[in-house]
C-alpha atoms as a PDB file:
ATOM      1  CA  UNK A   1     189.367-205.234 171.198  1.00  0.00           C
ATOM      2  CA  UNK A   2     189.202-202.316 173.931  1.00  0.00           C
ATOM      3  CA  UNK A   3     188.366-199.045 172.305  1.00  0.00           C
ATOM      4  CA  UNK A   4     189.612-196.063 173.933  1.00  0.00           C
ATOM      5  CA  UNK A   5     187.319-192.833 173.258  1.00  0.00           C
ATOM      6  CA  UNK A   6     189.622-189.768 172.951  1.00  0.00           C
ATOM      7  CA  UNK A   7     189.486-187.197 175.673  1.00  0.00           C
ATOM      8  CA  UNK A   8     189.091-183.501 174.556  1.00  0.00           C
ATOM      9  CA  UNK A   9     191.636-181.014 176.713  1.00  0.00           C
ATOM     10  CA  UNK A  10     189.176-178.442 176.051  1.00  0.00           C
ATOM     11  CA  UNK A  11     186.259-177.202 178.844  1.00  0.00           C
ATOM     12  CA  UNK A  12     183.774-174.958 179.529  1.00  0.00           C
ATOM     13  CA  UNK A  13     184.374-171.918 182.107  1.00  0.00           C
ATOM     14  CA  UNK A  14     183.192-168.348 182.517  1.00  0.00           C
ATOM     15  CA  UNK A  15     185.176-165.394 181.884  1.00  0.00           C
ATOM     16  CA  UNK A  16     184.212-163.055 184.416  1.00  0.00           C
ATOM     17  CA  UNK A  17     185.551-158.951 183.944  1.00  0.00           C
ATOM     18  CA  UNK A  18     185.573-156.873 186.628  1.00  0.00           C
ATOM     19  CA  UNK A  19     185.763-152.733 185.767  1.00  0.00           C
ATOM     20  CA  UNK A  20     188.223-152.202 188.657  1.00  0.00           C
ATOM     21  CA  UNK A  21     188.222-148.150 187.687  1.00  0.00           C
ATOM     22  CA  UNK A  22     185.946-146.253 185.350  1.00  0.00           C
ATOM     23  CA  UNK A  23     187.609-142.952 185.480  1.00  0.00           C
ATOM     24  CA  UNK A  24     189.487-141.086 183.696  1.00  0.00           C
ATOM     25  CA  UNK A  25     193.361-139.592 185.087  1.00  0.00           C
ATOM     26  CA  UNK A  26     192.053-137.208 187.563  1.00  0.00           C
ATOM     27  CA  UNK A  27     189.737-139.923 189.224  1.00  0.00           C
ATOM     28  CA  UNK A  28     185.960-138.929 190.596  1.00  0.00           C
ATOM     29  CA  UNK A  29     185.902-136.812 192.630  1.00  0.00           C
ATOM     30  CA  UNK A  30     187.959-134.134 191.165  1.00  0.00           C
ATOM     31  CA  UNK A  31     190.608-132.814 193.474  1.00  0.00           C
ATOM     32  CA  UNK A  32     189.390-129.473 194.746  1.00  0.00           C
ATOM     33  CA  UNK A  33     185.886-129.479 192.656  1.00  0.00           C
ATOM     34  CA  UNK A  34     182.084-129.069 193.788  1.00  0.00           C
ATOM     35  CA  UNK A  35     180.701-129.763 191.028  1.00  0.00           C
ATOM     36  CA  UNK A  36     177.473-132.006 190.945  1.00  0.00           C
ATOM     37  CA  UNK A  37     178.880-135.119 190.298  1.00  0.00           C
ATOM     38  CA  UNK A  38     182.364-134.420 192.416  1.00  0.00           C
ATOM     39  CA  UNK A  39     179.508-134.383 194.969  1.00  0.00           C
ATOM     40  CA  UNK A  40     177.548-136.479 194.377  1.00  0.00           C
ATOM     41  CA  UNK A  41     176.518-139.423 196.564  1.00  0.00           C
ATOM     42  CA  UNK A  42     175.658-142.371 193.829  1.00  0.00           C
ATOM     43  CA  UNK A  43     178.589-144.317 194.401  1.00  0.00           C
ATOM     44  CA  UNK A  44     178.833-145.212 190.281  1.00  0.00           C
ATOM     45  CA  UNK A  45     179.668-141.352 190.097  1.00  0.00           C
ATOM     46  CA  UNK A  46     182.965-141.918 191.992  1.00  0.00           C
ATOM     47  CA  UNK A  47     185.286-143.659 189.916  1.00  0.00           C
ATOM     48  CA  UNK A  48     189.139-144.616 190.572  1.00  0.00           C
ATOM     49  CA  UNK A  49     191.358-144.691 187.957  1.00  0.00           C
ATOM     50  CA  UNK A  50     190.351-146.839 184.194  1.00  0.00           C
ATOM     51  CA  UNK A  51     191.501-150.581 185.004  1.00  0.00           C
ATOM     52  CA  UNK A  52     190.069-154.036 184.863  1.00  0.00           C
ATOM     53  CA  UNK A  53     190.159-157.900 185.819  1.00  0.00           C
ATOM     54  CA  UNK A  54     189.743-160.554 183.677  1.00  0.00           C
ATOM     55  CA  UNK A  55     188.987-163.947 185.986  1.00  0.00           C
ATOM     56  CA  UNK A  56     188.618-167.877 184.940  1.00  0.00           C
ATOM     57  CA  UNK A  57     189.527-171.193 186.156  1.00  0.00           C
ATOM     58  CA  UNK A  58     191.167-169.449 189.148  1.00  0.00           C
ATOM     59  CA  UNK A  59     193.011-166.800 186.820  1.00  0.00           C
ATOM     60  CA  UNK A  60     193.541-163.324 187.005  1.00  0.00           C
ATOM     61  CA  UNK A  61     194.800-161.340 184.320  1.00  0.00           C
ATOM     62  CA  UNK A  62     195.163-157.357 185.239  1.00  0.00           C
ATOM     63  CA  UNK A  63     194.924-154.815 182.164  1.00  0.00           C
ATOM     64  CA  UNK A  64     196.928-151.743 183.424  1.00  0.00           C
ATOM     65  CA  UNK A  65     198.204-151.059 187.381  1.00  0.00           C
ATOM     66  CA  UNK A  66     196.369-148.100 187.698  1.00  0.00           C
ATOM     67  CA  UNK A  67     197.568-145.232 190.397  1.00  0.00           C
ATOM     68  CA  UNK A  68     194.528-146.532 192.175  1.00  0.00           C
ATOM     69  CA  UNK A  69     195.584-150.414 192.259  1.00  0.00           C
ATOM     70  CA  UNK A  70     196.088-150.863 196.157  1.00  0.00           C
ATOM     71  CA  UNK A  71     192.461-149.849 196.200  1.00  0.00           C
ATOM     72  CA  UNK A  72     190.845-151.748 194.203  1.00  0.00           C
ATOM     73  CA  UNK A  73     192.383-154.546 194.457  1.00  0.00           C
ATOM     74  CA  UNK A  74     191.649-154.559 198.360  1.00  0.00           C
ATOM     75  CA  UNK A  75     188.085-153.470 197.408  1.00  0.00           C
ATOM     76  CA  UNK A  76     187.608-156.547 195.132  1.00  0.00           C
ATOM     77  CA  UNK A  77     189.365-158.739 197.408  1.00  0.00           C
ATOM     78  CA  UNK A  78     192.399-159.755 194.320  1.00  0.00           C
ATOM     79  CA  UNK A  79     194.625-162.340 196.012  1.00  0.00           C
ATOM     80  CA  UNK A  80     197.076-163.006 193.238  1.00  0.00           C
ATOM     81  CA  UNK A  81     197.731-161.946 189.652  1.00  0.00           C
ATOM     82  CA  UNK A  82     198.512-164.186 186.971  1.00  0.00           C
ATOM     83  CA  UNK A  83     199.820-161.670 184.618  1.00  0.00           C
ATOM     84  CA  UNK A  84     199.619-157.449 183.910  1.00  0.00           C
ATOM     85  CA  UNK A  85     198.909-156.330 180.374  1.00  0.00           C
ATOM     86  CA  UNK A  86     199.676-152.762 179.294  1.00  0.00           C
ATOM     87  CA  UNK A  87     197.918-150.729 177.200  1.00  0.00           C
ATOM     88  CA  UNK A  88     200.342-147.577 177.016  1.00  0.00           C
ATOM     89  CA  UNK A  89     202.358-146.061 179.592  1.00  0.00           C
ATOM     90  CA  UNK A  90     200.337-142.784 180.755  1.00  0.00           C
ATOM     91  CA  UNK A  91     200.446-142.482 184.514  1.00  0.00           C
ATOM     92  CA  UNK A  92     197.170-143.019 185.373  1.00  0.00           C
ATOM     93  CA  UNK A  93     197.452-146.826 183.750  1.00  0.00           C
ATOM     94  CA  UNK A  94     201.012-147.833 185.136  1.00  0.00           C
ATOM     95  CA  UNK A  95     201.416-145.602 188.482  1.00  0.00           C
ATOM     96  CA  UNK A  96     200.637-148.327 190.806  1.00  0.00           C
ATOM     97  CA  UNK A  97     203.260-150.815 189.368  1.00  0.00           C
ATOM     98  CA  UNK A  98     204.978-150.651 192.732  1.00  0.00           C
ATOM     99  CA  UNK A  99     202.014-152.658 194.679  1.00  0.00           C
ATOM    100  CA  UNK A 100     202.151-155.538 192.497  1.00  0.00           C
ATOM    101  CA  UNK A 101     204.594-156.464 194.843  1.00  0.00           C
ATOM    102  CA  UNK A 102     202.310-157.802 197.387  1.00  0.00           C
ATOM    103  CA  UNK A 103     200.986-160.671 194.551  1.00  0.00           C
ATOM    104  CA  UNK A 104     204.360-161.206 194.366  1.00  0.00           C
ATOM    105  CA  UNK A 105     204.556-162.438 198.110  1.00  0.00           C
ATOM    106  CA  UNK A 106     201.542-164.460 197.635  1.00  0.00           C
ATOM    107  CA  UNK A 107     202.469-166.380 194.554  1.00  0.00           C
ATOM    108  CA  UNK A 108     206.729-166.479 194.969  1.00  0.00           C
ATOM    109  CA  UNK A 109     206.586-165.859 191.616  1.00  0.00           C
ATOM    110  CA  UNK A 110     207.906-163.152 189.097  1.00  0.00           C
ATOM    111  CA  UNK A 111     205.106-161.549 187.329  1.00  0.00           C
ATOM    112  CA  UNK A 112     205.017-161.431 183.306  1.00  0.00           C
ATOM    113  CA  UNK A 113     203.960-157.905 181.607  1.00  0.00           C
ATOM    114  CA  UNK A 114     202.948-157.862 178.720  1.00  0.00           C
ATOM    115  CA  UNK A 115     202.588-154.682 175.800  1.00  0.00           C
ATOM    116  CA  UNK A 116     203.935-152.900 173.094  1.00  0.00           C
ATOM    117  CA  UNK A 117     207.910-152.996 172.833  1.00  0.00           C
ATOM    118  CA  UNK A 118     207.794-148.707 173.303  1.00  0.00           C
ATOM    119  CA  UNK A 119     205.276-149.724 176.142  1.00  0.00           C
ATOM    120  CA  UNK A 120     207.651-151.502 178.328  1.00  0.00           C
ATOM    121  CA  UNK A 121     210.958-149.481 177.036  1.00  0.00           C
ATOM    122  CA  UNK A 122     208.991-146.580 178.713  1.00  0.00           C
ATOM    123  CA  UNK A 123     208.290-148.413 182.098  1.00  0.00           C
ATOM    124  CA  UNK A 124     211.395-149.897 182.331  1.00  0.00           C
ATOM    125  CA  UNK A 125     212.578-146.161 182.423  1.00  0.00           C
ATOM    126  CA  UNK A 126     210.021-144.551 184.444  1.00  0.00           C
ATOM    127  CA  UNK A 127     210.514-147.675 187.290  1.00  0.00           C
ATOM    128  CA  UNK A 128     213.976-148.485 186.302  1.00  0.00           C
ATOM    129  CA  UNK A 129     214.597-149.484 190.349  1.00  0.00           C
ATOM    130  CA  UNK A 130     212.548-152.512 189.153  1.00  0.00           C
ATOM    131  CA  UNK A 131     214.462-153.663 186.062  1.00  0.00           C
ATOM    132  CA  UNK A 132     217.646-152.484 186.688  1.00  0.00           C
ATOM    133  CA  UNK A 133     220.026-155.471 187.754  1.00  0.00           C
ATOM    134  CA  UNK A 134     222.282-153.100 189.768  1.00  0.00           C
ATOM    135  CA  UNK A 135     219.308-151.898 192.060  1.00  0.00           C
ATOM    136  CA  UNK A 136     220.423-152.976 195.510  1.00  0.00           C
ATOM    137  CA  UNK A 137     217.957-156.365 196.820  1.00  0.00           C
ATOM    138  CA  UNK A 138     214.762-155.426 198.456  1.00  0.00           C
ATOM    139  CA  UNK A 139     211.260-155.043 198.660  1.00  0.00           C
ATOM    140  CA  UNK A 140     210.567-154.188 194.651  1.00  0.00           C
ATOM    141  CA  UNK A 141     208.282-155.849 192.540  1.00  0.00           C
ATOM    142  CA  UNK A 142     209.486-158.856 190.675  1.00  0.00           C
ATOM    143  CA  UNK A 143     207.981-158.544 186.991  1.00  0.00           C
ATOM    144  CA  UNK A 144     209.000-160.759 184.225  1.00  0.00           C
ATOM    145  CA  UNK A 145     208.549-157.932 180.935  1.00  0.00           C
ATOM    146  CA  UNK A 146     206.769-159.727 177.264  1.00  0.00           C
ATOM    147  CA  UNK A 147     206.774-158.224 174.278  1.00  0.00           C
ATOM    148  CA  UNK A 148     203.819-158.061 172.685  1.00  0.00           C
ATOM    149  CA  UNK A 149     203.668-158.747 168.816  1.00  0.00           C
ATOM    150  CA  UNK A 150     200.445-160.661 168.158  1.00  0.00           C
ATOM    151  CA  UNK A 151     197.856-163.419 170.052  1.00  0.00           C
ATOM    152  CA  UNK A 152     199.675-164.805 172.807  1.00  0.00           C
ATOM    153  CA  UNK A 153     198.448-167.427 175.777  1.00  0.00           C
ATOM    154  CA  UNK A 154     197.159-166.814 178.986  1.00  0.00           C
ATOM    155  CA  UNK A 155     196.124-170.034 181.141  1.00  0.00           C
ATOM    156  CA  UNK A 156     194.686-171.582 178.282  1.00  0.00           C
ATOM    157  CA  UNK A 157     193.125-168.644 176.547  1.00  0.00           C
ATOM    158  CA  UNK A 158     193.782-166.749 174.037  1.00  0.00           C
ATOM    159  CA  UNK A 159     194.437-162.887 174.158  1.00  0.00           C
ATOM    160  CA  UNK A 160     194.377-160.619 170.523  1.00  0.00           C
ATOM    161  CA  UNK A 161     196.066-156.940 171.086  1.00  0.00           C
ATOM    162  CA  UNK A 162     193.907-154.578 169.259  1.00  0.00           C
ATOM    163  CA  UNK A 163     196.129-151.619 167.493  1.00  0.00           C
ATOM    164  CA  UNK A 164     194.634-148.429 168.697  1.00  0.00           C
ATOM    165  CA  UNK A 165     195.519-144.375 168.173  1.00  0.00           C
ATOM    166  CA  UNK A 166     195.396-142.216 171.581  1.00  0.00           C
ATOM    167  CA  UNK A 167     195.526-138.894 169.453  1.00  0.00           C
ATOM    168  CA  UNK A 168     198.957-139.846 167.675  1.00  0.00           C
ATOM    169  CA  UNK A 169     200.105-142.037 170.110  1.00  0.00           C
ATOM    170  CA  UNK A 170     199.912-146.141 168.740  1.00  0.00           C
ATOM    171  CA  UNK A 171     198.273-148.214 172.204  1.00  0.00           C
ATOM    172  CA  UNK A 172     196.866-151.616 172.656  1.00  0.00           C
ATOM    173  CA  UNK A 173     193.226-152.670 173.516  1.00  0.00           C
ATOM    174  CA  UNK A 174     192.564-156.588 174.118  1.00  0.00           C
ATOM    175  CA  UNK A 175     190.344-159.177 173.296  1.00  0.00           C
ATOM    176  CA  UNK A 176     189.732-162.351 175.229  1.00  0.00           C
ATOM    177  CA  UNK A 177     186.883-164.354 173.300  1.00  0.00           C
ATOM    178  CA  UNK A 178     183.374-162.767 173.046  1.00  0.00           C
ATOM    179  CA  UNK A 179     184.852-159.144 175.120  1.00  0.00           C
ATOM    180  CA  UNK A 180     187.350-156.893 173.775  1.00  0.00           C
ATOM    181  CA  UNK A 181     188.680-153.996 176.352  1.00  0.00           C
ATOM    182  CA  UNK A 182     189.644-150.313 174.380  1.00  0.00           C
ATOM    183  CA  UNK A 183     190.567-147.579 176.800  1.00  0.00           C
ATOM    184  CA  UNK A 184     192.255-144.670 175.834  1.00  0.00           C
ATOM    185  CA  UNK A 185     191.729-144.168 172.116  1.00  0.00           C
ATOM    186  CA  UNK A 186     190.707-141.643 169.435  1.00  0.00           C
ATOM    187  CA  UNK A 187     190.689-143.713 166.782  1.00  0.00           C
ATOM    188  CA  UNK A 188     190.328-147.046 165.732  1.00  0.00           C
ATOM    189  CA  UNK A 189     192.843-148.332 162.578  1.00  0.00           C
ATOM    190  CA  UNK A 190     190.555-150.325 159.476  1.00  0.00           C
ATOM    191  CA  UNK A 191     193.026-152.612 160.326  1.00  0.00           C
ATOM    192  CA  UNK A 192     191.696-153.140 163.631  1.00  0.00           C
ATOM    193  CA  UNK A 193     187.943-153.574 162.505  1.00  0.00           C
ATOM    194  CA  UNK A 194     187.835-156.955 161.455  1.00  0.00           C
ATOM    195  CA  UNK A 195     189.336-157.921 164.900  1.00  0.00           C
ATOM    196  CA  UNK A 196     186.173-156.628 166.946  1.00  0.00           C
ATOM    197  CA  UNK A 197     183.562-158.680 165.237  1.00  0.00           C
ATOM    198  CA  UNK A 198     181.109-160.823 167.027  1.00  0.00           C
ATOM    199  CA  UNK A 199     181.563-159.639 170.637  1.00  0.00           C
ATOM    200  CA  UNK A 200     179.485-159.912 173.217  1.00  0.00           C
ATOM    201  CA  UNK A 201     180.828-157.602 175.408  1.00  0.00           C
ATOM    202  CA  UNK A 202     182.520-154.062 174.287  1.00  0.00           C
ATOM    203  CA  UNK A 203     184.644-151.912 176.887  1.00  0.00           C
ATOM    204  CA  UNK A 204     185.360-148.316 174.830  1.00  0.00           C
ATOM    205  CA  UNK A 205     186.261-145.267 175.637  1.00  0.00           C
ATOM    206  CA  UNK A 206     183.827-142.463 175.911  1.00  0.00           C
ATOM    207  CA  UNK A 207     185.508-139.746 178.037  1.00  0.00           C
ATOM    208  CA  UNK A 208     182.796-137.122 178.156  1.00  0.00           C
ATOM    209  CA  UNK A 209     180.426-135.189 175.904  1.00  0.00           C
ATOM    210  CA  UNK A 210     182.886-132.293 174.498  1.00  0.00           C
ATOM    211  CA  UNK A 211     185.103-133.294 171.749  1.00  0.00           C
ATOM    212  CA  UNK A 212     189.020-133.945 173.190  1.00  0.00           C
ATOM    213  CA  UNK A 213     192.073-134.541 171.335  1.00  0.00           C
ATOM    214  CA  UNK A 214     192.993-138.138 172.394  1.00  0.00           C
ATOM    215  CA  UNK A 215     189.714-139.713 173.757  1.00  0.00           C
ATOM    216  CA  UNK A 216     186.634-140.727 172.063  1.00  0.00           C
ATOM    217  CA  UNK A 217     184.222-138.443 173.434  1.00  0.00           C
ATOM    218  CA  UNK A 218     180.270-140.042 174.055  1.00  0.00           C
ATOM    219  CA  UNK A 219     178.843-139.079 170.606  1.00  0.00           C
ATOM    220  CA  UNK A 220     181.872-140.567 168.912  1.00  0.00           C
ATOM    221  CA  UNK A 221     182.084-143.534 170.830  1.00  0.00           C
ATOM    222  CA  UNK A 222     178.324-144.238 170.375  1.00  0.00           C
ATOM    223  CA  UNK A 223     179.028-144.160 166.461  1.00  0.00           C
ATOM    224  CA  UNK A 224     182.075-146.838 167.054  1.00  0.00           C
ATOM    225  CA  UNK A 225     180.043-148.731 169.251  1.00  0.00           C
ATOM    226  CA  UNK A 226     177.000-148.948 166.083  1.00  0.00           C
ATOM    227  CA  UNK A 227     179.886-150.002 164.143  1.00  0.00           C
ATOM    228  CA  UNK A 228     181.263-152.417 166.224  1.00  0.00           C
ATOM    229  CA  UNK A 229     178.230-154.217 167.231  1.00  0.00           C
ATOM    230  CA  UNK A 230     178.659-155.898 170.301  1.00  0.00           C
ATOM    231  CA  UNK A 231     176.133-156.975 172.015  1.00  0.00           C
ATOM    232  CA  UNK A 232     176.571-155.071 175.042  1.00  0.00           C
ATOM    233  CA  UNK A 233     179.134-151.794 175.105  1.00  0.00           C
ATOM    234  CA  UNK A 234     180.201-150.228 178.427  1.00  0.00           C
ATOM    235  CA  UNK A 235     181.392-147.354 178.005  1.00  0.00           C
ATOM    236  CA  UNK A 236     184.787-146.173 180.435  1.00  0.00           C
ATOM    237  CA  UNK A 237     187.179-143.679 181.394  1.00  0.00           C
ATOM    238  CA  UNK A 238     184.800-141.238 182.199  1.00  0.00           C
ATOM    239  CA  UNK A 239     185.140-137.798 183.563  1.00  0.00           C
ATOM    240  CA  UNK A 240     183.095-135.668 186.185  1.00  0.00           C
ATOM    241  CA  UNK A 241     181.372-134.740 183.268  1.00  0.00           C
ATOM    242  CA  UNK A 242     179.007-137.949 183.019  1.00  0.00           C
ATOM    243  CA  UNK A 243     176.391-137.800 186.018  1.00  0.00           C
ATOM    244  CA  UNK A 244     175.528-141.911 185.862  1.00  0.00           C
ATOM    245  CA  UNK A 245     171.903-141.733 186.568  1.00  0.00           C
ATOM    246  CA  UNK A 246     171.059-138.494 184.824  1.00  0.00           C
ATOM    247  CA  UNK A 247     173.299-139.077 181.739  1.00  0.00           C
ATOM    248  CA  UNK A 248     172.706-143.275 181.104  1.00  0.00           C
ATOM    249  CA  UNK A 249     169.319-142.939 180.814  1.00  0.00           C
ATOM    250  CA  UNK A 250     169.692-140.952 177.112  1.00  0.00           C
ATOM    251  CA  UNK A 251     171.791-143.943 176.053  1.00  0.00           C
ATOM    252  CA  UNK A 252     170.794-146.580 172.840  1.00  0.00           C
ATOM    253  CA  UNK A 253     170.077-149.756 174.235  1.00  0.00           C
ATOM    254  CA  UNK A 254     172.522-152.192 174.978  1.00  0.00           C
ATOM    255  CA  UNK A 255     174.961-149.449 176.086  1.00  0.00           C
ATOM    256  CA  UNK A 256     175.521-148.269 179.200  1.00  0.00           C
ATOM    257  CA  UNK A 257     178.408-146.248 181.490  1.00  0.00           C
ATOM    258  CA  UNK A 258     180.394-148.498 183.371  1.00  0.00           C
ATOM    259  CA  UNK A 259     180.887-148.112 187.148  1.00  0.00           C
ATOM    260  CA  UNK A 260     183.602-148.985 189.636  1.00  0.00           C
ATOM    261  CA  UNK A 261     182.835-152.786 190.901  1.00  0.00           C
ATOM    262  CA  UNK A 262     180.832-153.533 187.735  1.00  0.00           C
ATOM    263  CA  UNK A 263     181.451-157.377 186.633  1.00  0.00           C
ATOM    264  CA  UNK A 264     180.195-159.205 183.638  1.00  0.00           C
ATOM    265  CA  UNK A 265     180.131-162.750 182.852  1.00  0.00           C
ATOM    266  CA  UNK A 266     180.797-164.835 179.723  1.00  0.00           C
ATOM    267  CA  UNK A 267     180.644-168.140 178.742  1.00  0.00           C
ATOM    268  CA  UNK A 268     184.403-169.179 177.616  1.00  0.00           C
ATOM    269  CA  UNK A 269     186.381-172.542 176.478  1.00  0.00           C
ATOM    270  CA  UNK A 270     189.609-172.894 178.101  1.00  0.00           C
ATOM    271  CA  UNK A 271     192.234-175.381 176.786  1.00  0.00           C
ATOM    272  CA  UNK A 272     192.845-177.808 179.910  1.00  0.00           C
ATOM    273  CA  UNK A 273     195.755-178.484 178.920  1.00  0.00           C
ATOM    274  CA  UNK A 274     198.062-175.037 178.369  1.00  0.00           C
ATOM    275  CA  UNK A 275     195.804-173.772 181.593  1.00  0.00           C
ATOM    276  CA  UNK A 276     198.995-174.519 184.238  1.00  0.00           C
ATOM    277  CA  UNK A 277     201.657-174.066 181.341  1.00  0.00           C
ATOM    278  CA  UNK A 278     203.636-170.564 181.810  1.00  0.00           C
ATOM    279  CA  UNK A 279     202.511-167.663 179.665  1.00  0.00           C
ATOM    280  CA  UNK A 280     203.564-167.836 176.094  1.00  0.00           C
ATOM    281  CA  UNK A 281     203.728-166.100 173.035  1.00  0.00           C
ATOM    282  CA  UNK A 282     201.491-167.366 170.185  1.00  0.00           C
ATOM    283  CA  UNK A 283     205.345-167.731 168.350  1.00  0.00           C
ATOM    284  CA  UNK A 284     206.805-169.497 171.149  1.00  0.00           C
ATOM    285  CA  UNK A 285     203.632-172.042 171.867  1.00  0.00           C
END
């Protein structure tokens, strides 16, 4: 009798993230400042505005369309975008929603968004020429909006939102497998904790030395990072306060600032067979 050995639909990959911007709302240079690092020449001291790419299996997942999207995505050479997820809708993370619309050409495809339900009530608002049915037919961005209410499905992997506090306001970090992504917080819930452990790569917040209101600043994000215990922390969002060179070198090891261009890559498992199915809530799958 003919034995038939069962095929697993699961395979190995690499999750590669790309820190498309490192800085914070103002970008690096500053607008109208000399400072030192405004003029400085080490190309990690100039930093577009805080965004990044997660890759695999010939997927890319965008967290935030930062003002400076155009930009970077010509920089890093981006030819399509499987899906945009939001962390909150401050302008420096959603402002260059508009160029998404050149993926769109590329793939003939709406794009699906994903974040919190205030998240995309916000953005729907702010861009309401791209949601609103009425809006006359033209060149607009076709986006597909997702609420976001726990782990959903990506092209066969997995992503966790990660309840954070940006001063009082409630925002989303992410986790795909070993690396979790947290810009823009203050604060991270107990809740959230348990969510974080065993990563290999941490993205965090750490906006400059001086305290702030609604960003971890370095010495608070260092203690997080302790807590957390990733492997390897880059730390994002950063101002024209943080001189790369001068500053990184006072770090703990295994943490480091991140830079515009940086990429890191992970060892993943991808489920074969969800990889070509359309994006899907972990309640709908």
């Amino acid at each position: 009798m003919t034995q038939h050995r069962k095929t697993s639909n699961m395979a190995s990959t690499s999750l590669n993230i790309t820190i498309l911007g490192s800085g914070t709302s103002t970008g690096i240079p500053v607008v109208g400042c000399d400072c030192p690092v405004c003029c400085s020449s080490d190309p990690r001291n100039q930093r577009t505005r805080c965004s990044a790419l997660f890759s695999f299996s010939d997927h890319n997942v965008l967290i935030d369309t930062s003002t400076d999207l155009r930009q970077q995505a010509l920089r890093e050479k981006i030819r399509h975008v499987d899906a945009v997820l939001y962390t909150h809708c401050h302008a420096d993370h959603v402002h260059g929603i508009d160029d998404l619309r050149g993926f769109n050409l590329s793939s003939r495809n709406a794009i699906p968004i994903y974040g919190a339900r205030e998240t995309l009530r916000r953005i729907s608002l702010l861009f309401d020429y791209i949601f609103d049915d009425e809006t006359p037919s033209g060149y607009i961005p076709r986006l597909d909006p997702r609420e976001v209410t726990g782990s959903f499905q990506l092209c066969g992997l997995t992503f966790e939102p990660i309840p954070l506090l940006h001063g009082e306001l409630e925002v989303f970090g992410y986790r795909c497998g070993p690396a979790a992504y947290l810009t823009d917080c203050s604060s991270i819930p107990e809740s959230s904790m348990p969510l974080l452990r065993n990563l290999q790569l941490l993205v965090l917040d750490g906006l400059r030395f001086k305290a702030h209101p609604t960003h971890f600043n370095i010495p608070e994000a260092l203690e997080v990072a302790a807590r957390i215990g990733a492997e390897r922390t880059l730390l994002t969002h950063l101002s024209h306060e943080v001189n790369h060179s001068h500053d990184e070198k006072n770090l703990p090891a295994g943490i480091e600032f991140a830079y515009d261009g940086q990429r890191v890559t992970l060892p993943m498992v991808v489920n074969r067979s969800d990889e070509r199915q359309p994006a899907l809530r972990s309640d709908q799958s």
